[in-house]
N, C-alpha and C. Protein backbone atom coordinates (compact mmCIF):
# COMPACT_ATOMS: atom_id res chain seq x y z
N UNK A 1 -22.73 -106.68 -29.25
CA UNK A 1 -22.05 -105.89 -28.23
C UNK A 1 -22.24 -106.52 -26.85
N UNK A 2 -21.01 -106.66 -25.82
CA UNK A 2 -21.28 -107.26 -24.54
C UNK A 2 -22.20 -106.33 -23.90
N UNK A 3 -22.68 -106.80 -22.96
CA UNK A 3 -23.39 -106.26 -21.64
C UNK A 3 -22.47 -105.71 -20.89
N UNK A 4 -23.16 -104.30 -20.21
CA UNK A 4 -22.26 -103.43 -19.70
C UNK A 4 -21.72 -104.50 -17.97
N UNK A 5 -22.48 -105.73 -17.99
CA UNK A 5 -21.91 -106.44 -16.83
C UNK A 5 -20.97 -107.66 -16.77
N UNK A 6 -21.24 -107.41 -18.21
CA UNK A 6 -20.12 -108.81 -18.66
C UNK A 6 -18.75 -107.93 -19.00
N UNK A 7 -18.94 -106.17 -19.50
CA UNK A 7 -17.71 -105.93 -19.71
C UNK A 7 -17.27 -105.46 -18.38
N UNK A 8 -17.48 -105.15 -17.09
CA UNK A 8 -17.39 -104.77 -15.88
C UNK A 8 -16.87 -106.13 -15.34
N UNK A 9 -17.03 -107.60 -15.52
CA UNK A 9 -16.63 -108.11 -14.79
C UNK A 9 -15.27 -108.77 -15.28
N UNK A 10 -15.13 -108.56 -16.61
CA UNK A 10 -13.85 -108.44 -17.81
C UNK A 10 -12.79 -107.92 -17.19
N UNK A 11 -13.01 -106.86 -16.83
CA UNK A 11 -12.51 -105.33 -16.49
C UNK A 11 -11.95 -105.74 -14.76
N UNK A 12 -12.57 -106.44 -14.19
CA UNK A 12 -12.74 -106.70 -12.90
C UNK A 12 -11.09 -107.66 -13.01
N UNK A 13 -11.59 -108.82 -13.61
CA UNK A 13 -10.52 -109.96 -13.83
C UNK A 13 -9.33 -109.73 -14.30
N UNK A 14 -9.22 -108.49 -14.78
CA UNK A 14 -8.32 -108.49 -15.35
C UNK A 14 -7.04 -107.46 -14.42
N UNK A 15 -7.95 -106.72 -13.90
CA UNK A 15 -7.66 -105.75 -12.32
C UNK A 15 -6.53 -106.80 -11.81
N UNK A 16 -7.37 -107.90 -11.23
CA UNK A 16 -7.09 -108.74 -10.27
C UNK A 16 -6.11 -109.80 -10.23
N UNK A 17 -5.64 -109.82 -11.59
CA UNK A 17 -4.37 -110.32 -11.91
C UNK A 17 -3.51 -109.97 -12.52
N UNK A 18 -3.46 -108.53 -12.35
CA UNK A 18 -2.61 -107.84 -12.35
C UNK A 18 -1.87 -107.35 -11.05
N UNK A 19 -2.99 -106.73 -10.08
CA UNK A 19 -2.75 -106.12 -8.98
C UNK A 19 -1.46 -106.88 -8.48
N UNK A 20 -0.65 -105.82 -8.35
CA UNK A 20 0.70 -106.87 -7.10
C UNK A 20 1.41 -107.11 -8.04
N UNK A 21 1.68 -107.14 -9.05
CA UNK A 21 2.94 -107.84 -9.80
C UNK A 21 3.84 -107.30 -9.56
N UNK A 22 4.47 -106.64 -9.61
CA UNK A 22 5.94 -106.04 -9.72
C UNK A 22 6.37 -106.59 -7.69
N UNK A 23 5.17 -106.01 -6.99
CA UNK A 23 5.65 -106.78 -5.84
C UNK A 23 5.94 -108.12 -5.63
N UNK A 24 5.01 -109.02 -6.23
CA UNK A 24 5.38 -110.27 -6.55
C UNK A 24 6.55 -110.79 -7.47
N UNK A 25 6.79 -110.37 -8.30
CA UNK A 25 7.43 -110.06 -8.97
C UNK A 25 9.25 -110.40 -8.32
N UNK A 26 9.05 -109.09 -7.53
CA UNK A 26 10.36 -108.75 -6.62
C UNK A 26 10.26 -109.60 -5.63
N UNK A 27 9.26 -110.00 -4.87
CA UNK A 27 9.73 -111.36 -4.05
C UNK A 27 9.96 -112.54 -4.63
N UNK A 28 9.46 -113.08 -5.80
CA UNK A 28 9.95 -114.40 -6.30
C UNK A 28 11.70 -113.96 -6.53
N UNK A 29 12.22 -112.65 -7.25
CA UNK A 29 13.54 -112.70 -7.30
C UNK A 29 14.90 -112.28 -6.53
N UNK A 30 13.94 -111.48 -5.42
CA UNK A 30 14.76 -111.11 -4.32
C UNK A 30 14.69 -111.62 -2.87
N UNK A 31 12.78 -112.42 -2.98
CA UNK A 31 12.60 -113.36 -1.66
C UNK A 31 12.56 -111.98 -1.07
N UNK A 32 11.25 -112.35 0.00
CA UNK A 32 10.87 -111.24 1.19
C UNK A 32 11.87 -111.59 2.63
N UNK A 33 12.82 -112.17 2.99
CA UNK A 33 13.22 -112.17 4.01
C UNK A 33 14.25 -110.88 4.07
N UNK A 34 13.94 -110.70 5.53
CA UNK A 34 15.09 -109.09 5.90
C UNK A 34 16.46 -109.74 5.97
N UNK A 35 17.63 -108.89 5.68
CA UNK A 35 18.49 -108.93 5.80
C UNK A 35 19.05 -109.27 7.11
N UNK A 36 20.52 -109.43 7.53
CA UNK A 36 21.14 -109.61 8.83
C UNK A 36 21.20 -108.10 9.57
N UNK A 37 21.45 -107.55 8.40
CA UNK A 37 21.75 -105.99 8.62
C UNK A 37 20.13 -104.84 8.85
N UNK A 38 19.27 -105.50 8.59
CA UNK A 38 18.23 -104.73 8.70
C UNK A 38 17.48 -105.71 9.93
N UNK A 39 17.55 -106.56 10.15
CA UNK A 39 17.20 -107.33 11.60
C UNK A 39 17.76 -106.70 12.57
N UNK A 40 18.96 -107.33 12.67
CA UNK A 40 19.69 -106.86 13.79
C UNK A 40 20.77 -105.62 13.65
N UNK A 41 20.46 -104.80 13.09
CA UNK A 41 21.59 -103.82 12.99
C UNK A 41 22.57 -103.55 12.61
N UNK A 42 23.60 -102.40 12.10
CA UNK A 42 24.75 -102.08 11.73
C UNK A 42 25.59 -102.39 13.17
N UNK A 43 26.23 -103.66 13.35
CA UNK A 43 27.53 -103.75 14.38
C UNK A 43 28.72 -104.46 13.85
């Protein structure tokens, strides 16, 4: 059986590459730059 610090740091790693995906995610396919229309306005 692991050690309750080997399964905590398992647990840890696995957090940590997860965290953010879907945001990442959406910038690799939509790219974080603002629009023309959300910069400078509806004219």
């Amino acid at each position: 059986m692991a050690s309750k610090t080997k399964k905590l740091e398992f647990i840890r790693e696995r957090k940590k590459s997860t965290s953010g995906k879907k945001r990442k995610a959406g910038i690799r396919t939509k790219g974080s730059t603002k629009s023309k229309k959300e910069l400078f306005g509806d004219k």
